[in-house]
Protein backbone atom coordinates (compact mmCIF):
# COMPACT_ATOMS: atom_id res chain seq x y z
CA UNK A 1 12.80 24.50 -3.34
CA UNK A 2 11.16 21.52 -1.60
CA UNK A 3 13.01 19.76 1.37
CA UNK A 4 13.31 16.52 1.16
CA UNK A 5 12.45 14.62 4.29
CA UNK A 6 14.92 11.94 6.18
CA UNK A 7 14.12 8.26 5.91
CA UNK A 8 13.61 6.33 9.15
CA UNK A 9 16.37 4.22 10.21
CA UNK A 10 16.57 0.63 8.76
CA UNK A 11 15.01 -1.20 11.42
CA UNK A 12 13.14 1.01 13.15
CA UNK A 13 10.12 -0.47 14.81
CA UNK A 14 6.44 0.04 13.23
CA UNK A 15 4.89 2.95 15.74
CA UNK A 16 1.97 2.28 13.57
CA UNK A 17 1.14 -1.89 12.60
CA UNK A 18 -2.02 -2.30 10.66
CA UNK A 19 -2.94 -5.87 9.44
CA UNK A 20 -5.81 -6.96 7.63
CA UNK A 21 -7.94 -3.75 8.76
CA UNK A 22 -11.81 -3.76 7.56
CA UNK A 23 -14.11 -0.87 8.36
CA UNK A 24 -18.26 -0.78 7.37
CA UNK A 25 -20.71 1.32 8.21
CA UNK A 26 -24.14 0.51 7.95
CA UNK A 27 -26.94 2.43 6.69
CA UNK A 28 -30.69 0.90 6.94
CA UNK A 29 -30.05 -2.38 5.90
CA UNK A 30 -26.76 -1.62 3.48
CA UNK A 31 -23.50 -2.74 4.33
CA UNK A 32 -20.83 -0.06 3.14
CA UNK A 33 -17.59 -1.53 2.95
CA UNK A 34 -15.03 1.55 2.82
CA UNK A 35 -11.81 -0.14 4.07
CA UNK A 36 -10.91 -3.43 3.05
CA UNK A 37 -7.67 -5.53 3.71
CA UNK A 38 -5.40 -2.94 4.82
CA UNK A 39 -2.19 -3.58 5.69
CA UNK A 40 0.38 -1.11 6.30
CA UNK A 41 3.58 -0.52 8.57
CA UNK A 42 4.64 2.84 10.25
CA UNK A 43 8.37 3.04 11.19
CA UNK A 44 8.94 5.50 14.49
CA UNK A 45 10.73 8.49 13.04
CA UNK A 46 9.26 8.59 9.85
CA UNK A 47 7.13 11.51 8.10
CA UNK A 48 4.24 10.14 6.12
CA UNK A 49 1.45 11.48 4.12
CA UNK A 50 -2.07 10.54 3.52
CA UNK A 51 -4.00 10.92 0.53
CA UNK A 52 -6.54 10.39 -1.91
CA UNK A 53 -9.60 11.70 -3.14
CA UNK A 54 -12.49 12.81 -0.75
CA UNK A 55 -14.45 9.64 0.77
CA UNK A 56 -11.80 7.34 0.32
CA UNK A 57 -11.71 6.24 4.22
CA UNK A 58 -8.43 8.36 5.06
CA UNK A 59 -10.24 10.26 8.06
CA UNK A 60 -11.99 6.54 8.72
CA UNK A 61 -8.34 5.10 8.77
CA UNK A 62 -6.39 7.84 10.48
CA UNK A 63 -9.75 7.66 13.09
CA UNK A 64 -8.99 3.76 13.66
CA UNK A 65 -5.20 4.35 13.82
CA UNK A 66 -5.85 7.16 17.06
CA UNK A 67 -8.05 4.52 18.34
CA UNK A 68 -11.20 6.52 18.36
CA UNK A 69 -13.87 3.82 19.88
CA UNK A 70 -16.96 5.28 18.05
CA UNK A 71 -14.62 3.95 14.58
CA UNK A 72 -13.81 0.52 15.56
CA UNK A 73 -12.77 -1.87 12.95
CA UNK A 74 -15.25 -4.87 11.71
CA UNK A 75 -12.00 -7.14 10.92
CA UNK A 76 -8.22 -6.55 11.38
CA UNK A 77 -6.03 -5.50 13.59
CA UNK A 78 -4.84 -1.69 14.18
CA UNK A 79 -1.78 -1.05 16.58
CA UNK A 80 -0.77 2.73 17.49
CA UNK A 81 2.11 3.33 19.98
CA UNK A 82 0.52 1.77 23.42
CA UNK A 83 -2.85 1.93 21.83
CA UNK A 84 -4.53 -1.07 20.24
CA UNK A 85 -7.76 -1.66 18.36
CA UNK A 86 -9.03 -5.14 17.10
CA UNK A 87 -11.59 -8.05 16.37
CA UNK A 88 -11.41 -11.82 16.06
């Protein structure tokens, strides 16, 4: 039987605060656009999952989220613990 995990507390403050996040690579002369606009909130104490089919940008975001500087993001802002990556 699957458990079924607790919710965060109401309230609890984002340990992960992602606002208008936009990723692209480039290759040659191609812009590659592979997140776009994301904005998503983390509460401390919760238990989430990523997913989605393989080269959707879920290594890319998770990658931006750990603040991995080879990953920085081309718009946004991504905001991990004590750990913050963004552009203007």
């Amino acid at each position: 039987m699957a458990e079924v995990a607790e919710r965060a507390p109401r309230g609890a403050r984002p340990i992960v605060e992602i606002r208008g996040l936009r990723k692209v690579y480039v290759r040659d002369k191609q812009e590659i656009t592979v997140l776009d606009g994301i904005d998503l909130d983390i509460p401390e104490g919760s238990f989430e999952a990523l997913m989605g089919p393989s080269g959707s940008g879920k290594t890319t975001l998770l990658n931006l989220i750990a603040g991995a500087r080879r990953s920085a993001p081309r718009g946004g802002r991504a905001t991990s613990g004590s750990s913050s990556s963004s552009t203007t």
